[in-house]
Protein backbone atom coordinates (compact mmCIF):
# COMPACT_ATOMS: atom_id res chain seq x y z
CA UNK A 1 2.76 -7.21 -32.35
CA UNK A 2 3.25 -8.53 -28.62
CA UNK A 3 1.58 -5.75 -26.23
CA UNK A 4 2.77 -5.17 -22.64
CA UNK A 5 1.21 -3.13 -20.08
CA UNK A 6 3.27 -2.57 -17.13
CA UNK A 7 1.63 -1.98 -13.96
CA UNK A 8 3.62 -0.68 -10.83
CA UNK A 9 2.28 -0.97 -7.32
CA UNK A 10 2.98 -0.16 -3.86
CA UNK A 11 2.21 -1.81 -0.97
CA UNK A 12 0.53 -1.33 2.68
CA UNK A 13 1.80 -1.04 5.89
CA UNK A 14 3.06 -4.49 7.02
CA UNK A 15 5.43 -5.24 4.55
CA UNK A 16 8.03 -3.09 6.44
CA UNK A 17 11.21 -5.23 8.17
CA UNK A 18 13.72 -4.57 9.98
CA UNK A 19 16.82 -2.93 8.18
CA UNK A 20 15.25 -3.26 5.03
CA UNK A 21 16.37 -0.04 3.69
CA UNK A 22 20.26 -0.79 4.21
CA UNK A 23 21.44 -2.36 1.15
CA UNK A 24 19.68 0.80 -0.88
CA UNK A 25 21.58 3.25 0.79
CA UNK A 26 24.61 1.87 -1.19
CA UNK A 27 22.63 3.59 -4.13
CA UNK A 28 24.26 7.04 -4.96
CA UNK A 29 21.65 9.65 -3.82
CA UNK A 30 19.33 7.69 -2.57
CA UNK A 31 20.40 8.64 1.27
CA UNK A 32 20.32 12.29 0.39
CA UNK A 33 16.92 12.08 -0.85
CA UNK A 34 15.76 9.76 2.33
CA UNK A 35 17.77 12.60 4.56
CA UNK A 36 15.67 15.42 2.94
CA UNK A 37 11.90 14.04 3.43
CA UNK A 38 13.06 12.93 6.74
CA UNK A 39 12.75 16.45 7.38
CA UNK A 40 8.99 16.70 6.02
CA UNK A 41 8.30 13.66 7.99
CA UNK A 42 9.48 14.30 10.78
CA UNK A 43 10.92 11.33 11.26
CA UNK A 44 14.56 9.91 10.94
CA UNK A 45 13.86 7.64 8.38
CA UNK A 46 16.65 6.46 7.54
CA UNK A 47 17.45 5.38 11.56
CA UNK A 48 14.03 3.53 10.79
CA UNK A 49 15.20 1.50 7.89
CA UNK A 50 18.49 0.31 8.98
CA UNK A 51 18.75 -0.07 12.98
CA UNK A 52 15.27 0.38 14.08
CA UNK A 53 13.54 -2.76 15.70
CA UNK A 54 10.39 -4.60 14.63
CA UNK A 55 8.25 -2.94 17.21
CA UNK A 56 9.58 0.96 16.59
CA UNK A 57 8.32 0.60 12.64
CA UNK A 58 5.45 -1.16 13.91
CA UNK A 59 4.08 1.76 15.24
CA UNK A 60 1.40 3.56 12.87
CA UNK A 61 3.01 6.94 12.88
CA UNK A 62 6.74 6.03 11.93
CA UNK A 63 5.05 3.09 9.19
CA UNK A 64 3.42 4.96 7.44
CA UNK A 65 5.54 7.69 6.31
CA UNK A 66 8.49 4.73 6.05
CA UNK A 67 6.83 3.00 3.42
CA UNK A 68 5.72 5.90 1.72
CA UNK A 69 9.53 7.22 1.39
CA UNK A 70 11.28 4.13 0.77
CA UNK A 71 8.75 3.62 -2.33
CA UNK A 72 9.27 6.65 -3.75
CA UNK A 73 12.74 6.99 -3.78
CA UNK A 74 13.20 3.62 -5.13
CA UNK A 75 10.34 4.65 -7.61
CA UNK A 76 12.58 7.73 -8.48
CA UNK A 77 15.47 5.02 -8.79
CA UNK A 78 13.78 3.03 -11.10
CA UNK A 79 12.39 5.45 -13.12
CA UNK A 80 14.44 8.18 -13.91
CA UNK A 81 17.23 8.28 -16.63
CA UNK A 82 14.18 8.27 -19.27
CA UNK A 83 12.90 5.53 -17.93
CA UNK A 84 9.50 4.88 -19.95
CA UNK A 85 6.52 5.50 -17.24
CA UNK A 86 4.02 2.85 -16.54
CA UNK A 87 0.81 2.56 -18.16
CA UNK A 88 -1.06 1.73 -14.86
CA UNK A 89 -0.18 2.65 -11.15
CA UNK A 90 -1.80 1.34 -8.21
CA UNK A 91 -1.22 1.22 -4.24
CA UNK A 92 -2.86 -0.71 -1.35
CA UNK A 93 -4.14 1.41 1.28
CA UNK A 94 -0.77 3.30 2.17
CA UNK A 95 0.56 2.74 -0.87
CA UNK A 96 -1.82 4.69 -2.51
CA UNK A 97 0.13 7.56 -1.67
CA UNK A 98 3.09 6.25 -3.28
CA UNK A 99 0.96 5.49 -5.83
CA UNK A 100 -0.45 9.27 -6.40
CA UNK A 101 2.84 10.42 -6.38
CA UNK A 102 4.24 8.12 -9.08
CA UNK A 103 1.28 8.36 -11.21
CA UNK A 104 2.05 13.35 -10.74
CA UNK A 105 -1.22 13.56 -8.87
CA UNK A 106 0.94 15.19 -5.57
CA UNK A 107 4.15 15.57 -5.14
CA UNK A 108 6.52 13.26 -3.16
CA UNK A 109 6.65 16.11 -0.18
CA UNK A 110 3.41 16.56 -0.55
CA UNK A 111 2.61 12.85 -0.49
CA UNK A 112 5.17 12.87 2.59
CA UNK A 113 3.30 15.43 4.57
CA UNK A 114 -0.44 13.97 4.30
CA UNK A 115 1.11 10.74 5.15
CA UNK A 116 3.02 12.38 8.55
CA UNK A 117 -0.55 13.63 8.93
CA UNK A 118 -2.13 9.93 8.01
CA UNK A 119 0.40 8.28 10.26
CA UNK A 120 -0.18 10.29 13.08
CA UNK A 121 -4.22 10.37 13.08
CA UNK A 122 -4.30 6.89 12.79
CA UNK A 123 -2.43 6.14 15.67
CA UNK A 124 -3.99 8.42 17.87
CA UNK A 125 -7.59 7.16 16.66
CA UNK A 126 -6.10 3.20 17.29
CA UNK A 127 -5.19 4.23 20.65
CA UNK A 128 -9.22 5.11 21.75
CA UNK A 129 -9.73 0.88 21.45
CA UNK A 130 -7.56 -1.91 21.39
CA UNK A 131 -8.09 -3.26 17.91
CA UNK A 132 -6.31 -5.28 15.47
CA UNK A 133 -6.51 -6.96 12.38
CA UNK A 134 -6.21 -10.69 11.26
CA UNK A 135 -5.90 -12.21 7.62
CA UNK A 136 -7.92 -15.00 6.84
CA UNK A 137 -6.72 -17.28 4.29
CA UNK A 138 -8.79 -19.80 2.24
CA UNK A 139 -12.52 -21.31 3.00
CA UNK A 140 -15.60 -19.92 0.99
CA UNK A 141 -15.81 -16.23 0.86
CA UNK A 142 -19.56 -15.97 1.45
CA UNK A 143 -19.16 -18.06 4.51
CA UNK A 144 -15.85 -15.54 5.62
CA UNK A 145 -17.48 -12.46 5.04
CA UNK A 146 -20.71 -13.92 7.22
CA UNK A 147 -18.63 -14.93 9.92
CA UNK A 148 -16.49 -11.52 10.27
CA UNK A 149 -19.82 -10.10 10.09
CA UNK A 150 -21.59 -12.43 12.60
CA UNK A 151 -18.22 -11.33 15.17
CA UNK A 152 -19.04 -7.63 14.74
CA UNK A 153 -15.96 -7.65 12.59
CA UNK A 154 -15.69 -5.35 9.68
CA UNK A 155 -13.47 -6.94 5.81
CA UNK A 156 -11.42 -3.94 5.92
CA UNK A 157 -8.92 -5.29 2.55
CA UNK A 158 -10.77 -7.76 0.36
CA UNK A 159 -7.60 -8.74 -1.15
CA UNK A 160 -8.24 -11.13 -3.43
CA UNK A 161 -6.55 -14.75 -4.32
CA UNK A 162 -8.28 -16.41 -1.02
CA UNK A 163 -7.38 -13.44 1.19
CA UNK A 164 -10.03 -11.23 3.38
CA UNK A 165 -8.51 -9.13 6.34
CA UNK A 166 -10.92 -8.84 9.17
CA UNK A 167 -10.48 -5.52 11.48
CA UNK A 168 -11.89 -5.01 14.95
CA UNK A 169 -11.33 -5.04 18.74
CA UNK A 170 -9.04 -7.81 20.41
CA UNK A 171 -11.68 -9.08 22.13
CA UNK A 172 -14.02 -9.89 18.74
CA UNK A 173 -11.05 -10.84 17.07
CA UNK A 174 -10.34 -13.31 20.26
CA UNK A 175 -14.16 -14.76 19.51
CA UNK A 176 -13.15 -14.55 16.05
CA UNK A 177 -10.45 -16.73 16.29
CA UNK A 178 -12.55 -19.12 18.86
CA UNK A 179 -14.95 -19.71 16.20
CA UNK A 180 -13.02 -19.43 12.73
CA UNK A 181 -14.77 -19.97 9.62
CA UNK A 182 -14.82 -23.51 7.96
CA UNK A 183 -11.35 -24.58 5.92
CA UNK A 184 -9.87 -21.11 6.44
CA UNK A 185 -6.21 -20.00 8.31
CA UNK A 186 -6.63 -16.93 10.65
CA UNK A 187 -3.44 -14.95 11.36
CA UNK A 188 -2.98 -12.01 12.79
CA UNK A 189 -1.09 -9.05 11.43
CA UNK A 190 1.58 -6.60 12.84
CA UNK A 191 -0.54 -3.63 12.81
CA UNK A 192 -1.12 -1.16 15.45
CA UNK A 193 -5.11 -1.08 15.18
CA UNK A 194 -8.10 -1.64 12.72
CA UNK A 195 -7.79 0.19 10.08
CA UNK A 196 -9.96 0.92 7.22
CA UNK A 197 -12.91 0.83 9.62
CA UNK A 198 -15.47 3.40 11.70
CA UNK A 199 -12.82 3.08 14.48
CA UNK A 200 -10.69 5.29 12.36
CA UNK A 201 -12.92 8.05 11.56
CA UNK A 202 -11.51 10.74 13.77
CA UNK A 203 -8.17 10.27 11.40
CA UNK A 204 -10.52 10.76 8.38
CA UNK A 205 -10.94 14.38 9.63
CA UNK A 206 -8.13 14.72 10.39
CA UNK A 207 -6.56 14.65 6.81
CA UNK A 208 -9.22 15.87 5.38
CA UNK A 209 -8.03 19.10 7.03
CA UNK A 210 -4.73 18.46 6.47
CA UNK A 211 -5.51 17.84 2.50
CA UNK A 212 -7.15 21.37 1.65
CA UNK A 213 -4.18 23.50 1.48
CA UNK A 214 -3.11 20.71 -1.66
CA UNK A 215 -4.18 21.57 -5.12
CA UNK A 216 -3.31 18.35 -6.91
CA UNK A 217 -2.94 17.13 -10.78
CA UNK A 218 -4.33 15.08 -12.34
CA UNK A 219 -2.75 11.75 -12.72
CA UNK A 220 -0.86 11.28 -15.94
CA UNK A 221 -1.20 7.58 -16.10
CA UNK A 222 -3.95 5.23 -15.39
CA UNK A 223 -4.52 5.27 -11.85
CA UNK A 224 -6.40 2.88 -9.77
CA UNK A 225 -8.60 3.30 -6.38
CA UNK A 226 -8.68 1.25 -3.39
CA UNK A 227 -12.51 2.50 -3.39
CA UNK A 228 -13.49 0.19 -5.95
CA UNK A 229 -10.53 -0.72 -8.65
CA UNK A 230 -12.21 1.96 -10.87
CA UNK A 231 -9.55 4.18 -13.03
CA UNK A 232 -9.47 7.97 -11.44
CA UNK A 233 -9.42 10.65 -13.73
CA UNK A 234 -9.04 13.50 -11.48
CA UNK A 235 -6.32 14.16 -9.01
CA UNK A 236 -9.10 16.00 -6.71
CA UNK A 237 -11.19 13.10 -7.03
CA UNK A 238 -8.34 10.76 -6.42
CA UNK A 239 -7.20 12.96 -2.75
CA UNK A 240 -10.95 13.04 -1.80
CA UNK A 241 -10.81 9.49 -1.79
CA UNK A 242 -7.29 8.81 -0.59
CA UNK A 243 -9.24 11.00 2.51
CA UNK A 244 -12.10 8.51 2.74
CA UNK A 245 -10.22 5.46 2.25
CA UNK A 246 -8.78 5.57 5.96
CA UNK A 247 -12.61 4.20 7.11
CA UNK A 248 -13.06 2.11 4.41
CA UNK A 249 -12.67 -1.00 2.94
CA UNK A 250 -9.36 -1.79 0.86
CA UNK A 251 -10.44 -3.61 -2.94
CA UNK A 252 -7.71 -4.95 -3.89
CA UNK A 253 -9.57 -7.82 -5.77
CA UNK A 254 -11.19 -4.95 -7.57
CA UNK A 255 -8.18 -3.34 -8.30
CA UNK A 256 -6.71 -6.56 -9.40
CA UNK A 257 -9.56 -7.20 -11.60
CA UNK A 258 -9.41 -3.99 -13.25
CA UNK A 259 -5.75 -5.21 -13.75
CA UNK A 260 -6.87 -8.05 -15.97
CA UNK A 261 -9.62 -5.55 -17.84
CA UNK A 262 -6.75 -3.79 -18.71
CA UNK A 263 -4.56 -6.42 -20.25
CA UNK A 264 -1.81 -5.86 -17.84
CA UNK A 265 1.27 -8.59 -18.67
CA UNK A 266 3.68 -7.01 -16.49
CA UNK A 267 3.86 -6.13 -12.71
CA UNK A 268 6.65 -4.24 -10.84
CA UNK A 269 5.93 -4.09 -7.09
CA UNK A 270 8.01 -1.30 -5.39
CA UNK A 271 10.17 -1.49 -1.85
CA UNK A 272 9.69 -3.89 0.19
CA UNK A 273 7.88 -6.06 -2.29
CA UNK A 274 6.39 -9.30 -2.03
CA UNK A 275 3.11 -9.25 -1.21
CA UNK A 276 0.88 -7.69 -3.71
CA UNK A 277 3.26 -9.84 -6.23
CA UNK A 278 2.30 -12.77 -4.52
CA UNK A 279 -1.40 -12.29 -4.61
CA UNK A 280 -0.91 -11.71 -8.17
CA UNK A 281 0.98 -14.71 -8.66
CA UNK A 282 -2.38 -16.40 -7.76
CA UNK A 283 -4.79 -14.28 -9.22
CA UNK A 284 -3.41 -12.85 -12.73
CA UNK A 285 -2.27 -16.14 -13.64
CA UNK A 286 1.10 -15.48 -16.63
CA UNK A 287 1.42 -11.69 -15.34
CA UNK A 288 4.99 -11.49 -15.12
CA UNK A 289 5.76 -9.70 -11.50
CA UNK A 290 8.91 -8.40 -10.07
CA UNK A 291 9.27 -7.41 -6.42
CA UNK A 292 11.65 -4.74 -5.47
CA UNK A 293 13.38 -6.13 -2.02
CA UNK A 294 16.99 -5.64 -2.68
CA UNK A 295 18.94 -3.70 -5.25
CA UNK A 296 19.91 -6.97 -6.64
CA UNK A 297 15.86 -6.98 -7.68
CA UNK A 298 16.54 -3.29 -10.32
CA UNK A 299 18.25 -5.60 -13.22
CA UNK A 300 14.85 -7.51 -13.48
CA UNK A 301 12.64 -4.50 -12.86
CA UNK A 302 14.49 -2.63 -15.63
CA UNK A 303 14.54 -5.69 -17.94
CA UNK A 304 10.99 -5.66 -17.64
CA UNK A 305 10.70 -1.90 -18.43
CA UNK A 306 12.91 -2.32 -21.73
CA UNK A 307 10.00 -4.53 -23.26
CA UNK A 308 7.86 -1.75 -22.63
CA UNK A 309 10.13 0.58 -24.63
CA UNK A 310 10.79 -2.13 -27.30
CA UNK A 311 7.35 -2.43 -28.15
């Protein structure tokens, strides 16, 4: 007997354009349910998703909370109706909230509120110091990783498939990019300040705080962490890390990797999809992957969800 194990993921903040929630509000209910968390956001998400430009969703505080929504409610899109649930569930850095709410650890308001509270913290801490972030693509990891180090840089997402994200102030990103590392492509990335570094800690605090009013389940699928592409098998756990993972290092080679441990043949990446699909593309070479950008994207998600129910 053929065995598939479907993995769905969510991705970081980044992969938001503008208007990219438009064609999903054709989608019966799927505005009402974007209208109702816009209230726990406190946001106007939908205004976000459809007429808002690049540099208004750019901003830490309105990402965030954007991504988080539109995941979930295409994730509720997806599957309901019976839908058979993944076996494995998995989010890059912002997307981990997605993530804990697809996998039952908190609920989508809930998810919705510490990310308001994320969003927010984050900002205000990337506000202290300029800082930034740049993806470097290619040359020999060893020599990457010595090189952000050798800038004062920190690797805040080890991503995997020739990618390392280097986080810091402009100005040792400037040397950075002065003095790149051998055979490697530096760009930098539409974020609003280094995160997943020390320059975030006051926002670590901040959630924390913000977290212990939640008691949370415990996931009901395999869930992966950011922390170290380990399985988490308790929903406090999982928060208390979620918590941490704002100063920390993203592994999503890790998570990958415990991807491939896991024998998953099937990956679904939730709205706006593309980029966690295309590491895997390069990295779990024959995992079939299916990005969510458009509802023209569901027939092939759900086609790939039947062979989980056929086998």
């Amino acid at each position: 007997m053929v065995v598939f194990v479907l993995v769905i993921v969510a991705p970081g903040q980044g992969a938001q354009t503008p208007g990219f929630l438009t064609p999903w509000l054709e989608i019966p209910g799927l505005r009402d349910r974007l209208s109702a968390w816009s209230d726990v956001a406190g946001l106007d998400l939908i205004s976000y998703g459809t007429t808002a430009e690049a540099d208004e969703i750019r901003d830490t505080a309105v990402a965030q909370p954007l991504l988080v929504a539109a995941g979930l409610a295409v994730a509720e899109v997806l599957l309901g109706a019976g839908a058979p649930a993944p076996e494995v569930v998995a989010g890059h850095s912002v997307g981990e909230f997605t993530a804990a709410a697809v996998a039952g650890v908190l609920t989508p308001e809930q998810a919705l509120g510490l990310i308001r509270e994320r969003g927010q913290a984050m900002a205000k801490a990337a506000a202290v110091t300029r800082t930034g972030m740049t993806a470097v693509l290619g040359g020999v990891e060893a020599e990457v990783l010595e090189t952000i180090e050798r800038h004062g840089l920190t690797p805040a997402n080890i991503n995997g498939a020739g990618q390392i994200v280097a986080a810091g102030t402009v100005e040792q990103l400037a040397a950075f990019a002065a003095e790149p590392p051998a055979r490697a492509r530096l760009i930098p990335l539409s974020v609003a300040g280094a995160f997943h570094t020390h320059h975030m800690a006051p926002a670590v605090e901040q959630l924390r705080a913000a977290a212990a009013g939640i008691t949370p389940a415990d996931p009901k699928v395999t869930l992966l962490s950011n922390a170290d592409g380990g399985a988490v098998a308790t929903g406090a756990e999982f928060v208390e890390r979620l918590i941490d993972q704002v100063g920390r290092p993203v592994r999503w080679d890790r998570c990958m990797a415990t991807m491939a441990d896991l024998g998953v043949t099937t990956m679904i990446e939730l709205l706006p999809g593309g980029t966690l699909t295309g590491l895997a593309k390069r990295a779990l070479r024959g995992v079939q992957t299916v990005a969510l950008k458009t509802p023209d994207d569901l027939d092939a998600a759900r086609a790939a969800l039947s062979k989980e129910t056929a086998q």
